[in-house]
C-alpha atoms as a PDB file:
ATOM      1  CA  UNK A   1       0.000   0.000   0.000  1.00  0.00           C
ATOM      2  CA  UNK A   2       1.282   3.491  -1.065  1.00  0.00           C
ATOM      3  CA  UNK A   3       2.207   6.231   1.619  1.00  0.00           C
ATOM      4  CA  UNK A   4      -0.311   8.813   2.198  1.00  0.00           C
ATOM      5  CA  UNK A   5       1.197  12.220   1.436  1.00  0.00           C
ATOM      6  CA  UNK A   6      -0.762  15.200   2.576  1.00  0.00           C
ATOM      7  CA  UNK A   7       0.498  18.627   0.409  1.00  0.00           C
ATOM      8  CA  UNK A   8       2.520  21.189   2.425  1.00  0.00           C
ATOM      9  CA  UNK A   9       0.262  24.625   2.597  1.00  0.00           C
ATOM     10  CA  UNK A  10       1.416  27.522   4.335  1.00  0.00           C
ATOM     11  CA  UNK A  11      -0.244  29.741   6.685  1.00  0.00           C
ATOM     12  CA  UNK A  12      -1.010  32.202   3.873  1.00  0.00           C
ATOM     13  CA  UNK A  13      -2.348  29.763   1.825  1.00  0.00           C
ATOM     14  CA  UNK A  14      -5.046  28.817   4.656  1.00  0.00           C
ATOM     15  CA  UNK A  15      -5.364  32.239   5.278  1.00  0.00           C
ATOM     16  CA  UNK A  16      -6.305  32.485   1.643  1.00  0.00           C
ATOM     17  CA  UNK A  17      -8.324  29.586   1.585  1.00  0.00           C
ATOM     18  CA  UNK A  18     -10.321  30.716   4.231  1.00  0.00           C
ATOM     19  CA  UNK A  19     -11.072  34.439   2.963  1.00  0.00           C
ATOM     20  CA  UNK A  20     -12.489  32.429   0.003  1.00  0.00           C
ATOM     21  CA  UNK A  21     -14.715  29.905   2.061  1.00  0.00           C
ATOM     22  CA  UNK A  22     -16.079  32.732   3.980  1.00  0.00           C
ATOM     23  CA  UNK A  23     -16.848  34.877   0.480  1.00  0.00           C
ATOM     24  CA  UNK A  24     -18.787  31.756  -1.056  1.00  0.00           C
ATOM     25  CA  UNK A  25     -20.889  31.803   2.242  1.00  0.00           C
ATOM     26  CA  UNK A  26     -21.996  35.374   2.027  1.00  0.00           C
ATOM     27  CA  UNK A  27     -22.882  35.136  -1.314  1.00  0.00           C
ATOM     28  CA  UNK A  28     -24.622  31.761  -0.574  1.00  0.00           C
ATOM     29  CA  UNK A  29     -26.345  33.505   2.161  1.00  0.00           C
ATOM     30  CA  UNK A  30     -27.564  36.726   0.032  1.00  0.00           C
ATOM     31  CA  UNK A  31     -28.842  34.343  -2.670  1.00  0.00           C
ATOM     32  CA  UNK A  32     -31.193  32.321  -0.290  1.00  0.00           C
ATOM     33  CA  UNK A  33     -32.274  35.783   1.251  1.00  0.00           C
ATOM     34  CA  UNK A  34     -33.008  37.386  -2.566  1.00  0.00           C
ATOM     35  CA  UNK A  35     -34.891  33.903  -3.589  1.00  0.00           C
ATOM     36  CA  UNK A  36     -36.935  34.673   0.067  1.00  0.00           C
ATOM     37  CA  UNK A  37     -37.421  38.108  -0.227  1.00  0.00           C
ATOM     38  CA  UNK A  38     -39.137  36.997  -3.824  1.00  0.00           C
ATOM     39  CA  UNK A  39     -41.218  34.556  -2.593  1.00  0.00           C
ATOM     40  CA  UNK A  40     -42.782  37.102  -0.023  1.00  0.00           C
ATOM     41  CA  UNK A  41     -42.877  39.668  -2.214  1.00  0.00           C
ATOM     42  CA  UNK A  42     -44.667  37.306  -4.843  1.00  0.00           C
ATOM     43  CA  UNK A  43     -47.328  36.158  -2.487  1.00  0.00           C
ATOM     44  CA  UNK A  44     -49.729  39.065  -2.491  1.00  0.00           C
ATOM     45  CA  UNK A  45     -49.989  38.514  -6.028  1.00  0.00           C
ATOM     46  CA  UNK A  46     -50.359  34.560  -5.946  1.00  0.00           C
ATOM     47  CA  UNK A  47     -53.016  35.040  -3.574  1.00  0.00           C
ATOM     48  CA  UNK A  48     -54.906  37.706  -4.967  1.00  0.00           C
ATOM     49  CA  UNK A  49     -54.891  35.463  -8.420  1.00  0.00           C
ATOM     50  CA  UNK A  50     -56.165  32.661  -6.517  1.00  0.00           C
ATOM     51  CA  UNK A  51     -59.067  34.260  -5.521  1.00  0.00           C
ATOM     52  CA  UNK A  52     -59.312  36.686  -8.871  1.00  0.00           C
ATOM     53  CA  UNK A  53     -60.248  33.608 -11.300  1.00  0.00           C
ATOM     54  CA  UNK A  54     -63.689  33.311 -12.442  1.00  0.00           C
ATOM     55  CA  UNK A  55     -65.000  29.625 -10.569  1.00  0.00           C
ATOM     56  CA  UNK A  56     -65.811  27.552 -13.710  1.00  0.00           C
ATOM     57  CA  UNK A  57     -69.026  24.725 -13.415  1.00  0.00           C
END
């Protein structure tokens, strides 16, 4: 069985690494609030259709 061999990264690197984990978050984070915020916003109108329609026999 071949030796496991982890890569050497420096403290800059995690540092770096890091910085980009927590930027992918945030912008995780505002997309699921934006696709919220639309589905609030959206409601009034959903619900206002709903009851809008003509009831058909």
């Amino acid at each position: 069985m071949d030796k496991l061999e982890f890569p050497h990264v420096t403290a800059e690197e995690i540092r770096q690494i890091e910085m980009r984990a927590h930027e992918l978050r945030a912008q995780a984070m505002a997309s699921f609030l934006r696709s919220v915020g639309r589905g609030f916003a959206s409601l009034p109108g959903k619900l206002s259709g709903l009851f809008a329609r003509p009831r058909h026999a």
